[in-house]
Protein backbone atom coordinates (compact mmCIF):
# COMPACT_ATOMS: atom_id res chain seq x y z
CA UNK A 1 0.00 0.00 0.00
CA UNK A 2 1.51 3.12 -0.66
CA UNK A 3 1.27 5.60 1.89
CA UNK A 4 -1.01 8.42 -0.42
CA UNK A 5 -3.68 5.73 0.55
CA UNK A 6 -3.15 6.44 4.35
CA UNK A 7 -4.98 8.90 6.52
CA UNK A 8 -1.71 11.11 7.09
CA UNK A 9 -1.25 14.84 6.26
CA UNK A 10 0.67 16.44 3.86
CA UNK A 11 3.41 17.79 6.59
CA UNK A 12 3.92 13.83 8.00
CA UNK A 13 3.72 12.34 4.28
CA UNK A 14 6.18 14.40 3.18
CA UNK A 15 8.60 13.55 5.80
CA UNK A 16 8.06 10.42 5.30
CA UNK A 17 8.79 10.30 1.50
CA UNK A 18 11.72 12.33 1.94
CA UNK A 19 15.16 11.01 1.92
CA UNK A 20 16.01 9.90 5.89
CA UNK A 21 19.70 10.89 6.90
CA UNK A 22 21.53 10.27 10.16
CA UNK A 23 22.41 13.63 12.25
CA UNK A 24 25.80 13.90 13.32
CA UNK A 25 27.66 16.84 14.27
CA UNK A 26 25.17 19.36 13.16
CA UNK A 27 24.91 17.59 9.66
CA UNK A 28 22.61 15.38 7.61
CA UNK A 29 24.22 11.77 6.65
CA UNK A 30 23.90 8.93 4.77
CA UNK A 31 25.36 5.34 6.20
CA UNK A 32 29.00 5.52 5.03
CA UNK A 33 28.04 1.89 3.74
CA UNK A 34 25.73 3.64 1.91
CA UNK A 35 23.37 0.82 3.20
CA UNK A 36 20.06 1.37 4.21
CA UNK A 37 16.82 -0.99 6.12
CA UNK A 38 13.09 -0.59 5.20
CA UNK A 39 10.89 1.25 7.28
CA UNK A 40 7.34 -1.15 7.44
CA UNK A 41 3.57 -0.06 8.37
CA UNK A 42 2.92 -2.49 11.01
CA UNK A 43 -0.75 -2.13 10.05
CA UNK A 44 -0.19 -2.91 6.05
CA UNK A 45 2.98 -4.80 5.81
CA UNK A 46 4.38 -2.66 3.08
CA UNK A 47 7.50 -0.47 3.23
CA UNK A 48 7.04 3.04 3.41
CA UNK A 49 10.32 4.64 3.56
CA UNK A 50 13.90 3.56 4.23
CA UNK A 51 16.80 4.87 6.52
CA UNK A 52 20.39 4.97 7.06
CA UNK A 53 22.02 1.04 8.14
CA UNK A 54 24.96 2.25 10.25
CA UNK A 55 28.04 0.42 11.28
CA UNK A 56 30.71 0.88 13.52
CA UNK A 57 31.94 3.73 11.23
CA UNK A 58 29.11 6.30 11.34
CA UNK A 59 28.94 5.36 15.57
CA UNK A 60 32.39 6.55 15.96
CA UNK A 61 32.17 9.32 13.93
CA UNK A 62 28.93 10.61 15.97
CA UNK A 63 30.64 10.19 19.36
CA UNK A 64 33.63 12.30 18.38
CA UNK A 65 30.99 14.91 17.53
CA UNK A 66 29.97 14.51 20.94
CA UNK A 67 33.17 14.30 22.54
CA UNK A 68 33.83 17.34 20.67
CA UNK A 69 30.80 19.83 21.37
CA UNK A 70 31.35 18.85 24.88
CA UNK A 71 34.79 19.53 25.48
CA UNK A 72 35.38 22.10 22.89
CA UNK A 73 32.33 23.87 21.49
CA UNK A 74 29.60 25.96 23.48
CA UNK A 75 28.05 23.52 25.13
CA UNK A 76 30.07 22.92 27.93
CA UNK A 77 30.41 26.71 28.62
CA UNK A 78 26.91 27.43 28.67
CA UNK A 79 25.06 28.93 31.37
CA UNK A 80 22.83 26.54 32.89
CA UNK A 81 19.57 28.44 32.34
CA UNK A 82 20.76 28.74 28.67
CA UNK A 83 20.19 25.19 28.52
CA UNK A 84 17.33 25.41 30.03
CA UNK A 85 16.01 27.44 27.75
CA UNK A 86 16.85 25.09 24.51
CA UNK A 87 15.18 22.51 26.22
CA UNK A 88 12.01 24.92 26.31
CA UNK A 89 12.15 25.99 23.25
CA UNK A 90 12.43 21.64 21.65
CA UNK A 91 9.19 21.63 23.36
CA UNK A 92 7.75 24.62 22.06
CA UNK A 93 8.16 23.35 18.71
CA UNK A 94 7.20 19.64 19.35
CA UNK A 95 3.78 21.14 20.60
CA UNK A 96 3.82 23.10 17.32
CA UNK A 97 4.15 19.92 15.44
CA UNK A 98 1.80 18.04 17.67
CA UNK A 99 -0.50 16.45 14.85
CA UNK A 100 2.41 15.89 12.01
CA UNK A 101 4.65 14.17 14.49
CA UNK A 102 1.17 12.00 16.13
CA UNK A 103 0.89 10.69 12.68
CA UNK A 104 4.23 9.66 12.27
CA UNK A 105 4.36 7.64 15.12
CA UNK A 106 1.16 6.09 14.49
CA UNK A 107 2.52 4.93 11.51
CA UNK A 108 5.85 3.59 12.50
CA UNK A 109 4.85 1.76 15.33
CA UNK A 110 1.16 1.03 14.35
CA UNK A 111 -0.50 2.63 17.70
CA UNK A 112 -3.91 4.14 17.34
CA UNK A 113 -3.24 7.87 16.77
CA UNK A 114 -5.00 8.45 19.83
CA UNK A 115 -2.64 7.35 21.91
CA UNK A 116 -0.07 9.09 20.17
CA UNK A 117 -2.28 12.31 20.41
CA UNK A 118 -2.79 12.00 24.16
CA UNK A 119 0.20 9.95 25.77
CA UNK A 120 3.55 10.44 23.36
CA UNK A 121 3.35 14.13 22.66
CA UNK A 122 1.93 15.71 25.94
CA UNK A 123 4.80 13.69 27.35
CA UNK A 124 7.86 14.88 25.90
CA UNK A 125 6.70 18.38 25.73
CA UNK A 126 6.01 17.73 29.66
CA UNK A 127 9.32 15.88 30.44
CA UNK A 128 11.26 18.80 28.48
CA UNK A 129 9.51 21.23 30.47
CA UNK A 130 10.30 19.77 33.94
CA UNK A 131 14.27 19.09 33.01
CA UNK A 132 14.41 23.07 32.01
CA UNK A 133 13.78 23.97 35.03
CA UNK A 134 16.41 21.67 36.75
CA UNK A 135 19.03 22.97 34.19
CA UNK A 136 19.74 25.83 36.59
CA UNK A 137 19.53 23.81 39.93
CA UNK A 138 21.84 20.89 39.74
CA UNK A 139 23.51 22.64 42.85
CA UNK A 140 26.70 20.68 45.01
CA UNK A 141 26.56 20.91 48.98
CA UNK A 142 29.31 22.06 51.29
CA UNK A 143 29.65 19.92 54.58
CA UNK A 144 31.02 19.65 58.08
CA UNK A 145 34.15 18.18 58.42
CA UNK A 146 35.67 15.95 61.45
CA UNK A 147 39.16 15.97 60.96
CA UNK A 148 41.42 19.10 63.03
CA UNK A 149 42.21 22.17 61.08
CA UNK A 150 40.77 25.35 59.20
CA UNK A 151 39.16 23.40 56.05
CA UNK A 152 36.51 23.91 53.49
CA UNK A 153 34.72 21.03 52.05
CA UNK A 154 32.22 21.46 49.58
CA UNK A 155 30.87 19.46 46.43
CA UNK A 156 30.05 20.40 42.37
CA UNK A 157 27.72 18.31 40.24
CA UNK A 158 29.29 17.68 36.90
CA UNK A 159 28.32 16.16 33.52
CA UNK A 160 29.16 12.35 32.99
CA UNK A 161 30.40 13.25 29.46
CA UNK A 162 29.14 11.62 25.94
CA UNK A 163 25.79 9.99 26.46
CA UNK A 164 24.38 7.09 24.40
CA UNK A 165 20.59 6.75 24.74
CA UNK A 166 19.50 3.53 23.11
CA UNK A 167 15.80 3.79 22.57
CA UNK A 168 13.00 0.94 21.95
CA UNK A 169 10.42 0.27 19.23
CA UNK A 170 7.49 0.55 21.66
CA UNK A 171 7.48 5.12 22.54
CA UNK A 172 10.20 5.97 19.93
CA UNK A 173 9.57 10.05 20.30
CA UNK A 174 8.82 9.94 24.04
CA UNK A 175 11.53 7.94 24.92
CA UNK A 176 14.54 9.09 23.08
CA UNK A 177 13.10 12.39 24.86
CA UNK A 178 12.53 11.21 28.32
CA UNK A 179 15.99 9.56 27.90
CA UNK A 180 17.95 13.10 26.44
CA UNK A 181 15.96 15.55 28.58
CA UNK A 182 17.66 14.88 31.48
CA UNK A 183 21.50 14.41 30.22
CA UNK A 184 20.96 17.34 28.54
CA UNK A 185 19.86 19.41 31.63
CA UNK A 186 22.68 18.51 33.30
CA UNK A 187 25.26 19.30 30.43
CA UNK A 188 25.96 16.04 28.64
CA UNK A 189 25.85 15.49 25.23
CA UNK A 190 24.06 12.53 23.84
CA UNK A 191 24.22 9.85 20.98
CA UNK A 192 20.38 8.36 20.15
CA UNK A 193 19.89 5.20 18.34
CA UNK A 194 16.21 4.37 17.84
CA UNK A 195 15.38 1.08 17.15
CA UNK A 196 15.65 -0.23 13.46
CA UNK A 197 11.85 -0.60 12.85
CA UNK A 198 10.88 2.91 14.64
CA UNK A 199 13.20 5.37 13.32
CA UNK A 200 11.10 7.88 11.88
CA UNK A 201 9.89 10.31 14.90
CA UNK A 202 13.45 10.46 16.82
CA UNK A 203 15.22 11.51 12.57
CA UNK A 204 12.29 14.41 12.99
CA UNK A 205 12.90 15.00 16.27
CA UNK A 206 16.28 15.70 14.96
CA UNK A 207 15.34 18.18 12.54
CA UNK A 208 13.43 20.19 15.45
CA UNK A 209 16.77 19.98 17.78
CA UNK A 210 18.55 21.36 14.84
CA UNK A 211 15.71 24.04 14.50
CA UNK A 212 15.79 24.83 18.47
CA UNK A 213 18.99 26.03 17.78
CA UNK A 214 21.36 23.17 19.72
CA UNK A 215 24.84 23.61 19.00
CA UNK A 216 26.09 21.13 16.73
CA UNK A 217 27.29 17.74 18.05
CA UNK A 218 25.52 18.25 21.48
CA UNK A 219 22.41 15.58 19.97
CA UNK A 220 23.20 13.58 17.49
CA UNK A 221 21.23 10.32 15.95
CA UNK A 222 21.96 7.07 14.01
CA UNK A 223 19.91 4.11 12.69
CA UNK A 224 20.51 0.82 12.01
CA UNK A 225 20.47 -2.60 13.23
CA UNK A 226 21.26 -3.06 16.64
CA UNK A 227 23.45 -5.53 16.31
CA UNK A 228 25.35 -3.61 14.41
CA UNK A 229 25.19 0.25 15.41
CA UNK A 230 23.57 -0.08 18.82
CA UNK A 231 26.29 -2.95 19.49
CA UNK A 232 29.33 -0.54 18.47
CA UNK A 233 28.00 2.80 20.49
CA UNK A 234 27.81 0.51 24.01
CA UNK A 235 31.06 -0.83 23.16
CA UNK A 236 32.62 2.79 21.99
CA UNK A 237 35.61 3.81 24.69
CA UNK A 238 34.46 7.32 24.08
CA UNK A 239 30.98 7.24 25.93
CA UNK A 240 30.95 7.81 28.94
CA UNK A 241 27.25 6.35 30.18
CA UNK A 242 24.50 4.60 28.35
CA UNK A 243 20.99 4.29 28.89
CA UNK A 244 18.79 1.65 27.51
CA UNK A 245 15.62 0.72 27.36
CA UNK A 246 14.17 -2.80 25.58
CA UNK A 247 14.77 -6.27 27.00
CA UNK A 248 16.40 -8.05 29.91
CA UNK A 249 18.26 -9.77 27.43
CA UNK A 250 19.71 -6.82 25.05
CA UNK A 251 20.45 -5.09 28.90
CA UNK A 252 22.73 -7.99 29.48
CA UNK A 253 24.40 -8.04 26.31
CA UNK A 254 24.74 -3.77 27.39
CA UNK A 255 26.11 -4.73 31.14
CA UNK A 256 28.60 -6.85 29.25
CA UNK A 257 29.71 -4.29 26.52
CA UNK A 258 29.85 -1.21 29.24
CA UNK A 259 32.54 -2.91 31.26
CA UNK A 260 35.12 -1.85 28.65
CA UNK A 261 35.88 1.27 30.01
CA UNK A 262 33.21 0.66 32.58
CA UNK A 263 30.56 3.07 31.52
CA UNK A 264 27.48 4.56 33.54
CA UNK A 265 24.80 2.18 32.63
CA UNK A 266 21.08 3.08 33.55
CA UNK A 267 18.78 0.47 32.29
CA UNK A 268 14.82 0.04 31.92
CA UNK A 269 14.04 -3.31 30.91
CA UNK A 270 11.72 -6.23 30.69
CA UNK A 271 8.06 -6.63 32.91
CA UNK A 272 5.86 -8.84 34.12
CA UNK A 273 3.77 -6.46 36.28
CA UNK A 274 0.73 -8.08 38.63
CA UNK A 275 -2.35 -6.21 39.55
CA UNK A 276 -4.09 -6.81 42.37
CA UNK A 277 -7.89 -6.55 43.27
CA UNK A 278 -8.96 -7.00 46.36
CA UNK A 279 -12.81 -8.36 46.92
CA UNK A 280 -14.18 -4.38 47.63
CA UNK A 281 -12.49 -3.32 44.65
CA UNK A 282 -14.75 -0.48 42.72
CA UNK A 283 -15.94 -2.78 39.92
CA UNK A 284 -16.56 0.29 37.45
CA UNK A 285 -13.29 1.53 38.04
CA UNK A 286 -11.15 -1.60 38.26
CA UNK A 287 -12.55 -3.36 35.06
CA UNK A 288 -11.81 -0.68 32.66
CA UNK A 289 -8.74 0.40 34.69
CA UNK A 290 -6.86 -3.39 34.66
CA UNK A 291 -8.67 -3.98 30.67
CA UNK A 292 -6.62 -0.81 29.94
CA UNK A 293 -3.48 -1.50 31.75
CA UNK A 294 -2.77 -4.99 29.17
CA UNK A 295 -4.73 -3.48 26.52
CA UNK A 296 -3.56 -0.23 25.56
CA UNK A 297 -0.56 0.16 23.00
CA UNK A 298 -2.08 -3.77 22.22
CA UNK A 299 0.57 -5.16 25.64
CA UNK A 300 3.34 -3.20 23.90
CA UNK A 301 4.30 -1.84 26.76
CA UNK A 302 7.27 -2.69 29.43
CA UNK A 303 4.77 -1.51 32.59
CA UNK A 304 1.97 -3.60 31.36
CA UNK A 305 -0.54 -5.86 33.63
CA UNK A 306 -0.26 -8.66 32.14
CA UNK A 307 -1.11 -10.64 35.31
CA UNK A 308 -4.39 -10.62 36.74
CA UNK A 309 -4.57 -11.46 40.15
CA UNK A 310 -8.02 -11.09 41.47
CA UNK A 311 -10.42 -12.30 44.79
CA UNK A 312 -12.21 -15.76 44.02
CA UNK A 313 -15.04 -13.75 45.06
CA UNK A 314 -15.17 -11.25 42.15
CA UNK A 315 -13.09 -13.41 39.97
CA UNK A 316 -15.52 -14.81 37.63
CA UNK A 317 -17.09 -10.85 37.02
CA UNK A 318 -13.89 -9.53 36.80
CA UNK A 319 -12.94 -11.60 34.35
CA UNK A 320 -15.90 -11.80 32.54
CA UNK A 321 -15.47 -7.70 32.85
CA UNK A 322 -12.01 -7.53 31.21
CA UNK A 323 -13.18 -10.08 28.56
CA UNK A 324 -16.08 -8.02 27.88
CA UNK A 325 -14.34 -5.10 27.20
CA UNK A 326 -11.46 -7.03 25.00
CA UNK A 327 -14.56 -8.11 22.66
CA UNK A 328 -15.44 -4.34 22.45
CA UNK A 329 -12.08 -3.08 20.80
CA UNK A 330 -12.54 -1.92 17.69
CA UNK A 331 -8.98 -3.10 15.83
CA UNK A 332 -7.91 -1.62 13.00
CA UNK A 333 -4.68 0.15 11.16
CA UNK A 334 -3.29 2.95 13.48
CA UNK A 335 -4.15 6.40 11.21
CA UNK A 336 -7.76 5.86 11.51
CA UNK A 337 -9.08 7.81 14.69
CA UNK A 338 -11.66 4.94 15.14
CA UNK A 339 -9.04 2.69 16.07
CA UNK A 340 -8.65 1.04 19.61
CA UNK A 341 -6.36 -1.62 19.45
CA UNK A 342 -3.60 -1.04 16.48
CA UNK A 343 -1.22 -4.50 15.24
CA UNK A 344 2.14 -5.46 16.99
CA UNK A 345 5.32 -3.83 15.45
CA UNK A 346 6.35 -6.65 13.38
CA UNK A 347 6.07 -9.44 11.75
CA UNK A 348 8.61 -11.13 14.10
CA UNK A 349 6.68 -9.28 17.38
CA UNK A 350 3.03 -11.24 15.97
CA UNK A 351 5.05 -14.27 15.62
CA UNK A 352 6.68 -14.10 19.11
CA UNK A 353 2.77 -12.99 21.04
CA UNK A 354 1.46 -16.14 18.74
CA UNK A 355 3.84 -18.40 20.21
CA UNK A 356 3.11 -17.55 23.93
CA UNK A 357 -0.50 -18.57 23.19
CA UNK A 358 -0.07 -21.37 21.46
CA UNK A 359 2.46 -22.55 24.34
CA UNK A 360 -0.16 -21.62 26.77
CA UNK A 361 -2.88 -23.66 24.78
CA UNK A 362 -0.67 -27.09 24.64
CA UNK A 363 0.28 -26.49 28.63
CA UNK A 364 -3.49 -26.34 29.57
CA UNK A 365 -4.50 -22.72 29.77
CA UNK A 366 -7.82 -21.92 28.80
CA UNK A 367 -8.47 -19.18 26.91
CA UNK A 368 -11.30 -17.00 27.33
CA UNK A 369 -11.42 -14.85 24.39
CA UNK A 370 -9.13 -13.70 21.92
CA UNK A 371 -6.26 -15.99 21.29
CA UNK A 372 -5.95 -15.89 17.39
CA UNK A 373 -4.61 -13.18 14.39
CA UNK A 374 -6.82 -10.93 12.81
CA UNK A 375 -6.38 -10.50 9.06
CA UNK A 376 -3.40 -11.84 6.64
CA UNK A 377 -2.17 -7.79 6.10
CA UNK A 378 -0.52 -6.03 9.05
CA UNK A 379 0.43 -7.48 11.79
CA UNK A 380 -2.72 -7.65 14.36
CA UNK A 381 -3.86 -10.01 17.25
CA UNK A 382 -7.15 -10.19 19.04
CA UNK A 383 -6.84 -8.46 22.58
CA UNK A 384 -6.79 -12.05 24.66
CA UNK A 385 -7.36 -13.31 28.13
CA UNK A 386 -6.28 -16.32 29.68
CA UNK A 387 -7.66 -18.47 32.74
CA UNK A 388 -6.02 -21.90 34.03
CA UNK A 389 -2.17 -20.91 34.07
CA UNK A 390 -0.10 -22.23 36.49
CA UNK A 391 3.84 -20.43 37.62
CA UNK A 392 5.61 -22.97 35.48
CA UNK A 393 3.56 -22.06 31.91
CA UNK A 394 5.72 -19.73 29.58
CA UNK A 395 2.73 -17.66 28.85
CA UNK A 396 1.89 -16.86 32.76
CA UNK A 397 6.05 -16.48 33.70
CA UNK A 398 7.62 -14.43 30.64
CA UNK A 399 7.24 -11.20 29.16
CA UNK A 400 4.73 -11.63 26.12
CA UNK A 401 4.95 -7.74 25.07
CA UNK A 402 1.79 -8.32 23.46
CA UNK A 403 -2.29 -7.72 24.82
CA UNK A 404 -2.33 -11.16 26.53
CA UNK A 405 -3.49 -11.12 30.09
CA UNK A 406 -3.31 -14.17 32.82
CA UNK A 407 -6.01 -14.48 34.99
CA UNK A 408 -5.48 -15.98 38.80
CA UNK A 409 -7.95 -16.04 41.52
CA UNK A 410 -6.81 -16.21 45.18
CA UNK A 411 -8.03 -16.35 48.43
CA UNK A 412 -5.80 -15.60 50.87
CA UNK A 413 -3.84 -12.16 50.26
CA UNK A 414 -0.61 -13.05 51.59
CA UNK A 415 -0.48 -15.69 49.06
CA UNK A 416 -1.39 -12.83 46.53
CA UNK A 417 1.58 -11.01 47.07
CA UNK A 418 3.96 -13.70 47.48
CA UNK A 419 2.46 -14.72 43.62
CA UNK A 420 2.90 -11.04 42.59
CA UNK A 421 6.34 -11.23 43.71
CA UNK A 422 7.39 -14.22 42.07
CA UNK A 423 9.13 -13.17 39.51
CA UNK A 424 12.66 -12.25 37.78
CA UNK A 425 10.85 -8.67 37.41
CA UNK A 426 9.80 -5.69 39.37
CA UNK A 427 9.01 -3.05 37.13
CA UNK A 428 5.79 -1.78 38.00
CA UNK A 429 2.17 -3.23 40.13
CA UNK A 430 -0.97 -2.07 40.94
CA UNK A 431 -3.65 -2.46 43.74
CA UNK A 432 -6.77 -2.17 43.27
CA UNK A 433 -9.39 -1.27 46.46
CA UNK A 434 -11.46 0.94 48.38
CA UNK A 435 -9.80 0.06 51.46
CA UNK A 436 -6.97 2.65 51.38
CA UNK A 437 -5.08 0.85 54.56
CA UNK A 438 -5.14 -2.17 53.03
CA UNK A 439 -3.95 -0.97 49.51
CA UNK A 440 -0.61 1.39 51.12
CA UNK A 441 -0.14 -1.92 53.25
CA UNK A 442 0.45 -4.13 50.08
CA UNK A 443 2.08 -1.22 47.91
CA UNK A 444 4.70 -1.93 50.71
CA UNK A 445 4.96 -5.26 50.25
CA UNK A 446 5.58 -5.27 46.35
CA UNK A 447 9.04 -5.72 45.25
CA UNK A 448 8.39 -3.49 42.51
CA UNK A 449 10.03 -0.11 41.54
CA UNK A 450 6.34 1.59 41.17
CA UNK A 451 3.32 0.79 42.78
CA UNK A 452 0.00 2.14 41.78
CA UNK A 453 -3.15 2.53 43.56
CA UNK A 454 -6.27 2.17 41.73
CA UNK A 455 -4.85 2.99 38.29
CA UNK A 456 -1.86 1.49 36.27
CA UNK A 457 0.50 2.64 33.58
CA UNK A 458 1.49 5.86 35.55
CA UNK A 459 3.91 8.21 34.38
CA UNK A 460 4.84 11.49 34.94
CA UNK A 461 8.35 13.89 34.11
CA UNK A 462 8.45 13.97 38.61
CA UNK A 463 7.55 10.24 39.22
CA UNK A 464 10.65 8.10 39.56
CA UNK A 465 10.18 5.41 36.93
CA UNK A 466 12.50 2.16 37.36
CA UNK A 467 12.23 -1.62 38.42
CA UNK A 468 13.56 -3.75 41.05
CA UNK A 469 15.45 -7.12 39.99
CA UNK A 470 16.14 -7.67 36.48
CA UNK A 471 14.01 -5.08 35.78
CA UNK A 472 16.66 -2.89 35.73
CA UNK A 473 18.85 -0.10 36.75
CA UNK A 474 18.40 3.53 37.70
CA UNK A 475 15.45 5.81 37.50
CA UNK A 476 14.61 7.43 34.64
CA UNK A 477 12.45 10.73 35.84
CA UNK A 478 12.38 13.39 39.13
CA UNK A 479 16.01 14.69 39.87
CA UNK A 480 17.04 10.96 39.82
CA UNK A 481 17.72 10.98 36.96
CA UNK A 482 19.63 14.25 36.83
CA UNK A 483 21.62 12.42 39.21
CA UNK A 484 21.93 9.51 36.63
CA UNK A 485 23.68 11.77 34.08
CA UNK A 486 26.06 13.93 36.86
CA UNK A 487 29.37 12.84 38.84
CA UNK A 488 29.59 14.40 42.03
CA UNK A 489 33.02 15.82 42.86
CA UNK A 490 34.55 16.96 46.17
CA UNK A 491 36.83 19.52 46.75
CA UNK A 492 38.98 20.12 49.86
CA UNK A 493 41.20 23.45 50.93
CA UNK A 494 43.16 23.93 54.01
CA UNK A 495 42.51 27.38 54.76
């Protein structure tokens, strides 16, 4: 299908059609391969556009373009509040280009535009917001010493260095900005590679960081595989930190390529987050609420709650709830506003979701509804929910990424939590109840790095987001993750 068929404007179609270029330095780029990968419309299955396949080449030439604005251009002798106000102004224009760059992302990941519209957008112009205004108060502390003698003690909050920010197919624009908002605030200079099948939004964002009026080399971006280009840049002796977001896995493989010259490593990675309701749960809050929380973005999302643990005394209505309202999602290709539930990214992401439910079938789950692909073009799965799992079932234990949900009754809450907590994850929960004693009693209980309370999927530029366990490293919003991207030096005079 070519993309003059698709509901997309003239602004987003002709980015699209336009000839995509890597962003180093300050300048537009081809590959120095000269290669290039196909950009796909998860909803069609046809290629739309193509960008830059870097190597090891193009990775090292973009982090000496960091190195360099860092240590030689304007960057590093900026005022603080000057920063600040770049940041402000990227989000100025990303507000500006609310709609074009909504469409985009619709149609490079295949998420209902609505989403887009209400979740990626407001989000990055929020998070760029925030991180302005701690450009100017990254302050040090002087202290109190113990030792005899006339001395002054006090410490400075400095920039790591050369950032690479390593983003996911899942939030492309949001995340390469939640990810660079912060290192930029506090004076780094940053590398982003989106991921090879979601490329588009972060090469626009590009063009609007270029239009902001960033010096050249402080943000720079290249595609390709990430085997290839995302394999070099955590390897590269010239950064100084990474951050990466995607699976447990590709984190490993990270850990493992950082200890070179034993980088900063902040990681978000994989999920397999429980929800909780308790038998007084609010009913017309809690169905929609935990329907929504595996549902929306179709799974695709690392916070998801994709296991269901509910009272055997509501179970059957909850379930027969969240089923209810999986039946009522309208599916369809991610332009058209209609749209509720969009396809998976890929052909390789509808294989991997299929698999999980067929495993689940042959090891004796029971599936309620949903459980099969919807069309032969694109790359779309009906919305499913499964009873009948037990701990040791792929499908109940491992991260689908996909809008598959595991239902478990319980009677006994202590066993609840212990089930909740049963896992190589800790990324994010949810409680669900009227009794607000009972819900701040288990939110303590929940090895998780965020716990919600009668809502799920939170997010916000102040709220620390981060996992326990294999879930990752670091925090990735609030002043934590200023703190991520600074090195805190103390100085010492005798007086």
């Amino acid at each position: 299908m070519d993309i003059a068929d698709l509901n997309i404007g003239a602004e987003a179609s002709a980015f699209v059609r336009g000839m995509q270029a890597n962003f180093i330095g300050g300048s537009w780029k081809a590959a120095q391969s000269g290669a290039t990968l196909p950009v796909i419309d998860p909803g069609t299955g046809s290629e739309v556009a193509a960008i830059p396949a870097c190597g090891a080449a193009d990775v090292d030439e973009a982090v000496r373009a960091a190195r360099a604005a860092l240590e030689m251009g304007p960057w590093g002798r900026m005022p603080a509040a000057d920063r600040g106000k770049l940041l402000w102004k990227l989000a100025d224009l990303i507000d500006q280009k609310a709609e074009e760059l909504a469409q985009i992302e619709s149609l490079d990941t295949g998420r209902p535009i609505f989403e887009c519209r209400i979740v990626d957008i407001p989000g990055s112009v929020q998070m760029l917001r925030y991180m302005a205004g701690w450009a100017s108060k990254i302050n040090g502390e002087t202290m109190q010493l113990g030792v005899p003698g006339t001395l002054h003690a006090y410490t400075v909050r400095e920039p790591v260095g050369v950032v690479a920010v390593i983003v996911p197919w899942n939030y492309p624009l949001e995340l390469a900005v939640w990810r660079t908002a912060p290192a930029l605030a506090a004076g780094c200079t940053v590398i982003i590679k989106p991921a090879e099948n979601t490329s588009l939004s972060t090469l626009r964002l590009a063009q609007l960081i270029e239009d902001a009026g960033f010096p050249p080399g402080v943000v720079n971006v290249v595609t390709g595989y990430g085997e290839e280009a995302g394999a070099a840049l955590a390897a590269h002796p010239g950064v100084d930190a990474i951050s990466f977001t995607g699976s447990t896995e590709t984190g490993r493989a990270i850990v493992h390529a950082a200890a070179g010259n034993f980088k900063r490593v902040f990681l978000e990675l994989g999920g397999k987050s429980p929800a909780i309701v308790l038998p007084d749960a609010d009913l017309d809050v809690t169905i929609p609420g935990v329907a929504g929380s595996i549902f929306f973005s179709s799974g695709q999302v690392c916070t998801a709650g994709s296991r269901l643990f509910v009272h055997e005394a509501i179970f059957d209505r909850v379930v027969e709830g969240v089923a209810g309202v999986a039946k009522s999602l309208k599916i369809g290709h991610g332009l058209d506003s209609a749209t509720q539930l969009g396809p998976l990214v890929s052909a390789v992401q509808l294989d991997r979701v299929m698999g999980y439910v067929e495993a689940g079938r042959r090891d004796g789950a029971r599936i309620v509804t949903g459980g099969a692909r919807v069309g032969n073009a694109g790359y779309f799965i009906e919305p499913t929910v499964v009873v009948d799992t037990a701990p040791t079932m792929s499908i109940y234990r491992e991260e689908v990424f996909g809008p598959v949900l595991c239902a478990v009754p319980f009677s006994d809450i202590d066993a609840a939590v212990a089930a909740a907590n049963d896992s190589i994850y800790g990324l994010h929960a949810s409680v669900w109840t009227q009794n607000l004693k009972a819900a701040h009693q288990i939110a303590g209980r929940i090895k998780s790095g965020n716990v919600c309370i009668n809502t799920h999927n939170f997010f916000d530029p102040a709220f620390p987001m981060g996992g326990y366990k294999q879930s990752g490293w670091g925090r990735a919003s609030g002043f934590a993750a200023i703190e991520h991207y600074t090195e805190v030096k103390g100085i010492v005079a005798r007086l």
